[in-house]
Protein backbone atom coordinates (compact mmCIF):
# COMPACT_ATOMS: atom_id res chain seq x y z
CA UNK A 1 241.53 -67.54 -35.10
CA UNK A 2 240.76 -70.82 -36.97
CA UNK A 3 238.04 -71.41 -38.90
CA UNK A 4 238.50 -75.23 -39.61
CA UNK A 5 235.48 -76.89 -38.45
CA UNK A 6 235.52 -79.33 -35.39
CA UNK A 7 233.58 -82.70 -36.45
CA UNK A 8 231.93 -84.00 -33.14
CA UNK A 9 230.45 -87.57 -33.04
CA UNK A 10 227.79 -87.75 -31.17
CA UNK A 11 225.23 -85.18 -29.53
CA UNK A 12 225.00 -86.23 -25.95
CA UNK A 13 226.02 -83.84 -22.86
CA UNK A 14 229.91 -84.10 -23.80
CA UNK A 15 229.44 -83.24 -27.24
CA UNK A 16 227.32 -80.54 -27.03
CA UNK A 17 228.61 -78.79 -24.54
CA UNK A 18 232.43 -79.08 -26.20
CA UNK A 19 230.02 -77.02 -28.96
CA UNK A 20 228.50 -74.84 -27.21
CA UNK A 21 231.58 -73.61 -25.54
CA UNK A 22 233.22 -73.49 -29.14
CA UNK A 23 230.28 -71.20 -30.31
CA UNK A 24 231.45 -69.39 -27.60
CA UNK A 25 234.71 -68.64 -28.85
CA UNK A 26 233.71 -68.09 -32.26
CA UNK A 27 234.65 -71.34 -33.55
CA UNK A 28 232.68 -73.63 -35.86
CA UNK A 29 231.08 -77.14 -34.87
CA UNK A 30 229.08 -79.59 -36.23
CA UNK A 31 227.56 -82.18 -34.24
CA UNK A 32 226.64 -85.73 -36.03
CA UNK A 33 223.86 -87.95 -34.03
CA UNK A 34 222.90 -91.20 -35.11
CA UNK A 35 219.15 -90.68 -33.23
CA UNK A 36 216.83 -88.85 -35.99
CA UNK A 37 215.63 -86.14 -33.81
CA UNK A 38 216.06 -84.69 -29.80
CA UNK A 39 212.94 -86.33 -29.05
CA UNK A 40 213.81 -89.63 -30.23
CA UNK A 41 214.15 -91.64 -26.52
CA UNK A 42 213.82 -90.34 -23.21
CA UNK A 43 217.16 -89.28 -21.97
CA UNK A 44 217.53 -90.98 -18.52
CA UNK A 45 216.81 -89.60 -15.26
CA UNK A 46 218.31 -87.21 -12.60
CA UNK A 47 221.71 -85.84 -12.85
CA UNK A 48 223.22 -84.09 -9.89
CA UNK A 49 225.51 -81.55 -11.23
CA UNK A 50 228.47 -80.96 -8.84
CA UNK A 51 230.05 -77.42 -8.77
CA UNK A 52 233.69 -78.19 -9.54
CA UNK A 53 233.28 -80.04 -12.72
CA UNK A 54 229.68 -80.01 -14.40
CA UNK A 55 228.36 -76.29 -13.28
CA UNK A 56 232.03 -74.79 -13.82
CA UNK A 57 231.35 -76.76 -17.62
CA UNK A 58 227.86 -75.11 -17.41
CA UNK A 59 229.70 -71.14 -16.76
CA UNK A 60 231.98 -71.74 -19.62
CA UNK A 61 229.23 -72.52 -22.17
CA UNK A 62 227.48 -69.63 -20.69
CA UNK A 63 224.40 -71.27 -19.78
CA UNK A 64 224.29 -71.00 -15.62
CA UNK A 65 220.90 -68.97 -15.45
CA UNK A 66 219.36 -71.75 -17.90
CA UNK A 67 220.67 -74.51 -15.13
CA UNK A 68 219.08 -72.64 -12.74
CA UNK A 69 216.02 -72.43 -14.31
CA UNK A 70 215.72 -76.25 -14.31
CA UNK A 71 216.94 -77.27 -11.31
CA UNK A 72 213.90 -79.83 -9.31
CA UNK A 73 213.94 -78.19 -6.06
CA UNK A 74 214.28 -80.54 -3.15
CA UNK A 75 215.99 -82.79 -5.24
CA UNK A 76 218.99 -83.12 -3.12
CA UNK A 77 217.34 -84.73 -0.08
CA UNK A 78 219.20 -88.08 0.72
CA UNK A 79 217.94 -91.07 2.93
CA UNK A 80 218.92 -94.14 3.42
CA UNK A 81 216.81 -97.64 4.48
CA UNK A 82 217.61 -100.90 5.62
CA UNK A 83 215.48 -103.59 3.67
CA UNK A 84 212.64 -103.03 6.01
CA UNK A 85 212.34 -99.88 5.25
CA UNK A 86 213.97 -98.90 8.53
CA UNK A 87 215.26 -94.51 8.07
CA UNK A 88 219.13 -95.28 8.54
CA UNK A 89 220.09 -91.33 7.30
CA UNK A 90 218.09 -88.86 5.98
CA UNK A 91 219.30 -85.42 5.24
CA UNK A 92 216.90 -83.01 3.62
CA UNK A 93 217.18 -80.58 0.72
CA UNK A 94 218.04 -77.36 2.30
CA UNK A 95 219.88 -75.72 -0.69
CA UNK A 96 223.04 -75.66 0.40
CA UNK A 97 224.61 -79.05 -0.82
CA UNK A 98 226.06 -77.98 -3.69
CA UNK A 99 224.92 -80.56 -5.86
CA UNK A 100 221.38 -79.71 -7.55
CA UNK A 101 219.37 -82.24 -8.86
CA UNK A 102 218.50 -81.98 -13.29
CA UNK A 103 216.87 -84.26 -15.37
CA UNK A 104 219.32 -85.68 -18.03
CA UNK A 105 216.78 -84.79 -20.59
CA UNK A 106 216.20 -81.04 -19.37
CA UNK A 107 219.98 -80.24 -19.43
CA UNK A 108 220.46 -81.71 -22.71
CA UNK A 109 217.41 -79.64 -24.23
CA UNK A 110 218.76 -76.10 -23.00
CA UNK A 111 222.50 -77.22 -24.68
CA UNK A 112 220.78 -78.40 -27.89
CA UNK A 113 219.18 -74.91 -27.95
CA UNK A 114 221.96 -72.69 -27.32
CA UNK A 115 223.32 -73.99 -30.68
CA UNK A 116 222.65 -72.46 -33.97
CA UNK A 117 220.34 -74.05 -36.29
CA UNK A 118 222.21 -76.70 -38.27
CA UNK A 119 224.78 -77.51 -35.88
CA UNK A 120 223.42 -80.82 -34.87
CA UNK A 121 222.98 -83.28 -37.69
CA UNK A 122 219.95 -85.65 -36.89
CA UNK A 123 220.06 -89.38 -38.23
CA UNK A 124 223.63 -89.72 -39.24
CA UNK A 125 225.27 -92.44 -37.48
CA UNK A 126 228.65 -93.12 -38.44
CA UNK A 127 229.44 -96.10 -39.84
CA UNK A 128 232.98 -95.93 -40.90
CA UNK A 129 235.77 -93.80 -40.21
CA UNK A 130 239.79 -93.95 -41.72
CA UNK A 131 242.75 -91.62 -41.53
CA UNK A 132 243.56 -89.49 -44.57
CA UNK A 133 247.25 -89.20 -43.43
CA UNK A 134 249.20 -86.81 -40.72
CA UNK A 135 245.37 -85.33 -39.27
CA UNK A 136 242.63 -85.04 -41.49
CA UNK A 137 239.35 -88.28 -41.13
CA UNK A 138 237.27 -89.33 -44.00
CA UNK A 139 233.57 -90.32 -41.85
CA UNK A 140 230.50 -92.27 -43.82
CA UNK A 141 227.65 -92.64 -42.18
CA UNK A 142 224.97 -95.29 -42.59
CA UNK A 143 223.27 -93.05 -45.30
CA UNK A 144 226.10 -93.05 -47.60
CA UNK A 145 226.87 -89.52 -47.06
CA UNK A 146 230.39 -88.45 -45.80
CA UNK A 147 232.55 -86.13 -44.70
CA UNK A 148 235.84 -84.96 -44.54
CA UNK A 149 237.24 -83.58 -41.41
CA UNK A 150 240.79 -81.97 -40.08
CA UNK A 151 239.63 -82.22 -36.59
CA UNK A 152 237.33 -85.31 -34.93
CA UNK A 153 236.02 -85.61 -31.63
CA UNK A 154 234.27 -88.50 -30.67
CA UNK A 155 231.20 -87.68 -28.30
CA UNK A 156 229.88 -90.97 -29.04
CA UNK A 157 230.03 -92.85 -25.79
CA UNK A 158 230.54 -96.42 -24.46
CA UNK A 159 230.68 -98.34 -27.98
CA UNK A 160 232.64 -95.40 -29.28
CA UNK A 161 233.44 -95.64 -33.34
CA UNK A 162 235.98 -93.39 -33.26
CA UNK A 163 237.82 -95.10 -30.15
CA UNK A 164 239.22 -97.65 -32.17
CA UNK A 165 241.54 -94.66 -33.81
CA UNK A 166 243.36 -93.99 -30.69
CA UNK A 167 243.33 -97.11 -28.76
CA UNK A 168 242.56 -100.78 -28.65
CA UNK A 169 240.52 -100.96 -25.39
CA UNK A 170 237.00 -102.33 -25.09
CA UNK A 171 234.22 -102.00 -22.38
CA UNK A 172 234.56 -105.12 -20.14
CA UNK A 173 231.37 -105.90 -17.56
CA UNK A 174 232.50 -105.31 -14.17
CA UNK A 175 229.99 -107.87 -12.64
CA UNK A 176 227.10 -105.38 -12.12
CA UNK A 177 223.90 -104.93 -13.86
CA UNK A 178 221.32 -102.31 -12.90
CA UNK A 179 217.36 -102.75 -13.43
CA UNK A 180 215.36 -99.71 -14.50
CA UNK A 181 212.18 -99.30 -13.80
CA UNK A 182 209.51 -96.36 -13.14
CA UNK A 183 206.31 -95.66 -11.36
CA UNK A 184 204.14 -92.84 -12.22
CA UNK A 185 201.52 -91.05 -10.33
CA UNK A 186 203.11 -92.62 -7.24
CA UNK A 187 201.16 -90.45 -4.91
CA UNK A 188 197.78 -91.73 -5.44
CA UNK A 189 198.90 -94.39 -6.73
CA UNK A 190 202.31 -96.05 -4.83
CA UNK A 191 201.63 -93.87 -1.58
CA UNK A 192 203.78 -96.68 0.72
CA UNK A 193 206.83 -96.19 -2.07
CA UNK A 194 206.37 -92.67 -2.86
CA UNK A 195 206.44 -92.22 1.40
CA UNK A 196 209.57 -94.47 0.92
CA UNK A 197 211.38 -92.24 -1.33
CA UNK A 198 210.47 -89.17 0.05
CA UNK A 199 211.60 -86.26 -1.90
CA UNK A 200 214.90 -86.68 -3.38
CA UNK A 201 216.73 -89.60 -3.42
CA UNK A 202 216.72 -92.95 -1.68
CA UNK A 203 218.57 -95.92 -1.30
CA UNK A 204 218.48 -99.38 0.06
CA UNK A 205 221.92 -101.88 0.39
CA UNK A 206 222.70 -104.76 1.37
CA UNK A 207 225.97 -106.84 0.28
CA UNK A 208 225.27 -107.10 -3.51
CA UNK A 209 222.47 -105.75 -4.04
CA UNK A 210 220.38 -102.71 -3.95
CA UNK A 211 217.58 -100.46 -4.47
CA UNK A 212 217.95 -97.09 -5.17
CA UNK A 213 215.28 -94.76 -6.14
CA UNK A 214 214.29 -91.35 -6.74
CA UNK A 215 211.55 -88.77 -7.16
CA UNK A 216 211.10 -86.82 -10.71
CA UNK A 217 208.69 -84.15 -11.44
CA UNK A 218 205.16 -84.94 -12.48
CA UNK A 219 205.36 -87.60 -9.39
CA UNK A 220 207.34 -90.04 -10.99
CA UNK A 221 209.74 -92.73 -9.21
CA UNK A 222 212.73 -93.75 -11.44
CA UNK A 223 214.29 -97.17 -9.98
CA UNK A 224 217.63 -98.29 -9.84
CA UNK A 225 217.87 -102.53 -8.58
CA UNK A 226 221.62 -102.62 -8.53
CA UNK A 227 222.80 -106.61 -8.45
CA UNK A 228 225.95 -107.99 -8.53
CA UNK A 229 225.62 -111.04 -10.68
CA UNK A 230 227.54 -113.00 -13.18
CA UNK A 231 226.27 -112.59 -16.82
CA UNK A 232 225.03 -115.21 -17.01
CA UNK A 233 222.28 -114.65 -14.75
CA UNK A 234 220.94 -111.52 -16.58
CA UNK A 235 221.42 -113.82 -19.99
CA UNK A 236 218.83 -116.50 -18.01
CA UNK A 237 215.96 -113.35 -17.93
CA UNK A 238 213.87 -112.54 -20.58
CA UNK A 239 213.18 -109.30 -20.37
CA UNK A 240 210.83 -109.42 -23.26
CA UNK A 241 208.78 -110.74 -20.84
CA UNK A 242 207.98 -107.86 -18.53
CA UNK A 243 205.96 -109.61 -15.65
CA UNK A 244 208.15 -112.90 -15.28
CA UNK A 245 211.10 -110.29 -15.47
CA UNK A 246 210.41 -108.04 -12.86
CA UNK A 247 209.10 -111.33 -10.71
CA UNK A 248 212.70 -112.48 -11.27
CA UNK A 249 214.56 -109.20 -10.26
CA UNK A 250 212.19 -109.21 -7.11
CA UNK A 251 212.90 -112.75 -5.84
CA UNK A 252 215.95 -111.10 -5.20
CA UNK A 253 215.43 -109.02 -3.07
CA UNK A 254 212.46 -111.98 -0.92
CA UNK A 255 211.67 -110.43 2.61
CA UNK A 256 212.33 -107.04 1.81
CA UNK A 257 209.68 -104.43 2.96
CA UNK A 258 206.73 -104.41 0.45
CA UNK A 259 207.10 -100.35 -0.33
CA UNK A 260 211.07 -101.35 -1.73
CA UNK A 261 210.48 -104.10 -3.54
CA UNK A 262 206.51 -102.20 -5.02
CA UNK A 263 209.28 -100.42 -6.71
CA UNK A 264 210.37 -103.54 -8.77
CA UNK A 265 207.02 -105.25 -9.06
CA UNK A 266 204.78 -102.52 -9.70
CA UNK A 267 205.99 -100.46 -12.43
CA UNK A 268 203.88 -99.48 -15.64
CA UNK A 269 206.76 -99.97 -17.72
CA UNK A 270 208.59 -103.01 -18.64
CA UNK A 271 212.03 -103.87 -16.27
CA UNK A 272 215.32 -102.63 -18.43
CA UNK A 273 218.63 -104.36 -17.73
CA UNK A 274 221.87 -101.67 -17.95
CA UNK A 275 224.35 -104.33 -18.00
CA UNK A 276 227.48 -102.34 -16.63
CA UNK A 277 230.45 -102.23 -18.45
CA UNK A 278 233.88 -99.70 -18.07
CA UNK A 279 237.04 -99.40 -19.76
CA UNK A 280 239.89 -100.03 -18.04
CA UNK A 281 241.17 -97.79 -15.17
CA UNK A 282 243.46 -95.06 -16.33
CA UNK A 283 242.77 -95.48 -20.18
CA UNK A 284 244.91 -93.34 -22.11
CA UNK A 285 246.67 -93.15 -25.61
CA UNK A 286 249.29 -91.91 -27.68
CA UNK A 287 248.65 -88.31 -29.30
CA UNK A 288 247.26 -88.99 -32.92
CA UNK A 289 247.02 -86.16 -35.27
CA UNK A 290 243.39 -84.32 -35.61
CA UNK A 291 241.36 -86.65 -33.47
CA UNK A 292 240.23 -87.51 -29.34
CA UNK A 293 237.85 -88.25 -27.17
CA UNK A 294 235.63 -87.04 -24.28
CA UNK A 295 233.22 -88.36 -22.20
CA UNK A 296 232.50 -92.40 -21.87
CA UNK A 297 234.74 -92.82 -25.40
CA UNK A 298 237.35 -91.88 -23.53
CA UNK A 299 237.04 -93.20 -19.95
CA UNK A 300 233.87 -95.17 -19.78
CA UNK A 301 233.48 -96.32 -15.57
CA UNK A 302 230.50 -97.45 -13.33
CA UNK A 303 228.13 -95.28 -12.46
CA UNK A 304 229.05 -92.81 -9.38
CA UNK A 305 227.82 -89.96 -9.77
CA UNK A 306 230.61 -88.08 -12.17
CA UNK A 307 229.93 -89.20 -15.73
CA UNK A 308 227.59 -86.45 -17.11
CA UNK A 309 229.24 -84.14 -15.02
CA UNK A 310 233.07 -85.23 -16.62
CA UNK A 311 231.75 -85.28 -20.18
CA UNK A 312 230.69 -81.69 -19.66
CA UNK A 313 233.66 -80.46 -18.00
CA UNK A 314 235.78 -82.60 -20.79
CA UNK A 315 233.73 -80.64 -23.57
CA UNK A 316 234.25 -77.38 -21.65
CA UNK A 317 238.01 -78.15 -21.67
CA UNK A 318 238.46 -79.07 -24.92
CA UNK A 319 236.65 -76.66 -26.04
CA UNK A 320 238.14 -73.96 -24.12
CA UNK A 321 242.18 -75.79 -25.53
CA UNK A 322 240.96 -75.02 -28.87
CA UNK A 323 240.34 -71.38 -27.87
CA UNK A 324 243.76 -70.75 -26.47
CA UNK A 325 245.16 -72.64 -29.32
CA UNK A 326 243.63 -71.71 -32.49
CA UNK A 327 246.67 -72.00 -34.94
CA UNK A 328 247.79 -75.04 -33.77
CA UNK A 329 245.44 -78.34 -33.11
CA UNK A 330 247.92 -80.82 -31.70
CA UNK A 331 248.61 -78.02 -29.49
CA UNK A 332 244.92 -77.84 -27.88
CA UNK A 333 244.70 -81.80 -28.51
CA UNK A 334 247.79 -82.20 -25.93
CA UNK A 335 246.80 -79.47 -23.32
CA UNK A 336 243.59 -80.94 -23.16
CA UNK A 337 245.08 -84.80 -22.81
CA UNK A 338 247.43 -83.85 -19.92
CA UNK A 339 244.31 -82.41 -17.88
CA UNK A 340 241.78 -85.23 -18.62
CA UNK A 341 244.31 -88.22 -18.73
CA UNK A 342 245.14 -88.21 -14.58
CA UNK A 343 241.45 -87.06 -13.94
CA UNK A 344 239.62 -89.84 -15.46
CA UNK A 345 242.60 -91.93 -13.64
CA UNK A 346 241.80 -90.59 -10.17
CA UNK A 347 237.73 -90.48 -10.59
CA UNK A 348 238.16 -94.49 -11.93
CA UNK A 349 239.99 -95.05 -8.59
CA UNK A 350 237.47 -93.30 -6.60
CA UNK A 351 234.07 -95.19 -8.58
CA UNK A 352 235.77 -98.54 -7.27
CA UNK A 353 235.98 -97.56 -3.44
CA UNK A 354 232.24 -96.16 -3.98
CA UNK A 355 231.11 -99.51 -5.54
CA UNK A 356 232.33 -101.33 -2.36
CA UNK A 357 230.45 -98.57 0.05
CA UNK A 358 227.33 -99.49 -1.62
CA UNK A 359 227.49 -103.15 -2.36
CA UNK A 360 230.48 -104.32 -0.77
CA UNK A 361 230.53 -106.21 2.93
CA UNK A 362 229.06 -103.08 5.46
CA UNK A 363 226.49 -101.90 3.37
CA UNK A 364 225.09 -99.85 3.52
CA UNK A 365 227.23 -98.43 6.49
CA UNK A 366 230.30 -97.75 4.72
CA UNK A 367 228.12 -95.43 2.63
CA UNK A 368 226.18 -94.04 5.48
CA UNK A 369 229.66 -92.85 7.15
CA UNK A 370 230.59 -90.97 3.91
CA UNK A 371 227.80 -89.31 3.36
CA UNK A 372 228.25 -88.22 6.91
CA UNK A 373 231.24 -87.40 6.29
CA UNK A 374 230.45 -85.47 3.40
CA UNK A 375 227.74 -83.44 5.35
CA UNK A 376 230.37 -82.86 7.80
């Protein structure tokens, strides 16, 4: 088996687990991260890891009893208001739905540790990367260290720096932006949203716009105001300004039950804008020796539900090409292309008919009838 080391960009869930699985297999990895530690930033909320992508990702890097152990229990519970706070759906958590609810941060921590010591490299973000000829990279990094590499995998997300050696395509803003915000101790605190919320997850749509929401451990509500708006209109807020910002966002949404919009208005921490971009639908590229992507480098979309799950199962993939192909690269490289290329076409497809079920003309029936479906 080969012993060339695979150079991964980037130590989010993609990365990692395309090392874990690796380390698996006996094969080395070393994982460059431009944050200086694991602790650095929170790491985002609730992931709900489905069974035919992100836990099958989860088996092949060996880590499903570590999953379990993390999983938030009730998690999957689903409702669904109108903007007076009216119960539309509501489906509780009764283990069965196949989708069990993580926190982003929690899954990340039990990949970072089934690594050996080393193989994450802490505060080197790449700042320049060429071809060396027919495969191998030369990579510098903002320290003025660098590396040579015969294989490079770019883990590195939406603004990708290794993208740009594989394709011209840039993130575009699909006409979305989200708002982030949190309450904590919600229920002593927010008992009207916390009641709101419930247990797991809820959401509130209208043509537009929305409020989705849901519950973390240590009683924690984690926000997401989805608006369709031009960019210009999230240029006009200053969001340095936390309590004019959130008093913006929440004009919005004027008439709406007190409990939703307490979830804009009332949060301890300042109002975030995640200005949503994507790549365009069925990115792909020619094969180029020694290098590829996974993750949002390679097929950045709108949030729906699939992108930490198709980073893992892209890193599991990969990982698992390399395996079954360990004296020849472009070998692995291609396998692993011809699987992701028509996935990430098909999920891209599927993120724009969800977009209109939540914010398009009959929300938020049209999303009501598929999760009903769904249940069905």
């Amino acid at each position: 088996m080969t012993m060339t080391p695979v150079t991964i960009i980037g130590a989010g869930l993609g990365g990692l687990t395309l090392a874990r699985v690796l380390h698996v297999h006996g094969i080395p990895a070393t994982v460059y991260e431009a944050e200086p530690s694991a602790d650095a930033r929170t790491q985002g909320g609730r992931l709900d890891i489905h069974e035919h992508n992100g836990q099958r990702a989860l088996e092949a890097a060996g880590l499903t009893a570590e999953f379990h152990a993390i999983i938030h229990e009730g998690g999957q519970a689903t409702r669904v208001l109108d903007p007076q706070g009216k119960v539309l759906f509501d489906t509780p958590d009764d283990g069965t739905g196949g989708r069990p609810e993580v926190l982003r941060g929690d899954l990340r921590r039990i990949l970072c540790a089934s690594l050996p010591a080393g193989t994450i490299q802490w505060g080197k973000k790449l700042a320049e990367v060429s071809a060396l000829g027919d495969g191998p990279h030369a990579l510098t990094f903002t320290d003025g260290s660098t590396v040579t590499t015969g294989l490079l995998v770019g883990a590195d997300g939406a603004w990708s720096k290794v993208r740009p050696l594989l394709s011209d395509a840039e993130p575009e803003y699909v006409g979305i932006t989200f708002v982030e915000t949190y309450l904590h101790d919600v229920d002593r605190r927010h008992p009207a949203a916390a009641e709101a919320v419930g247990t797991g997850s809820m959401t509130a749509l209208t043509s537009g716009k929305g409020i989705v929401a849901h519950r973390e451990a240590g009683a924690v509500l984690h926000t997401y105001v989805q608006l369709k708006r031009p960019a210009e209109w999230v240029d006009g807020i200053d969001f340095t300004d936390a309590s004019d910002a959130a008093a913006r966002v929440a004009a919005e949404f004027d008439g709406w039950a007190p409990e939703l919009t307490a979830l804009i208005t009332d949060g301890e921490t300042a109002p975030v804008p995640r200005v949503i971009h994507a790549l365009p639908d069925g990115h792909r590229w020619d094969r180029v020796p020694g290098v590829t992507l996974v993750g949002d480098a390679a097929h950045l979309m709108a949030p729906n539900g699939e992108g930490a799950n198709l980073a893992m199962l892209d890193g599991a993939e990969l990982g698992e090409a390399i395996a079954a192909h360990p004296d020849d690269i472009e070998a692995a490289l291609t396998a692993y292309e011809q699987k992701l290329f028509p996935r990430s076409e098909s999920e891209a497809a599927d993120t724009h008919v969800l977009l209109d079920l939540c914010l398009g003309d009959r929300a938020p029936y049209g999303l009501i009838d598929f999760l009903s479906g769904a249940l069905a």
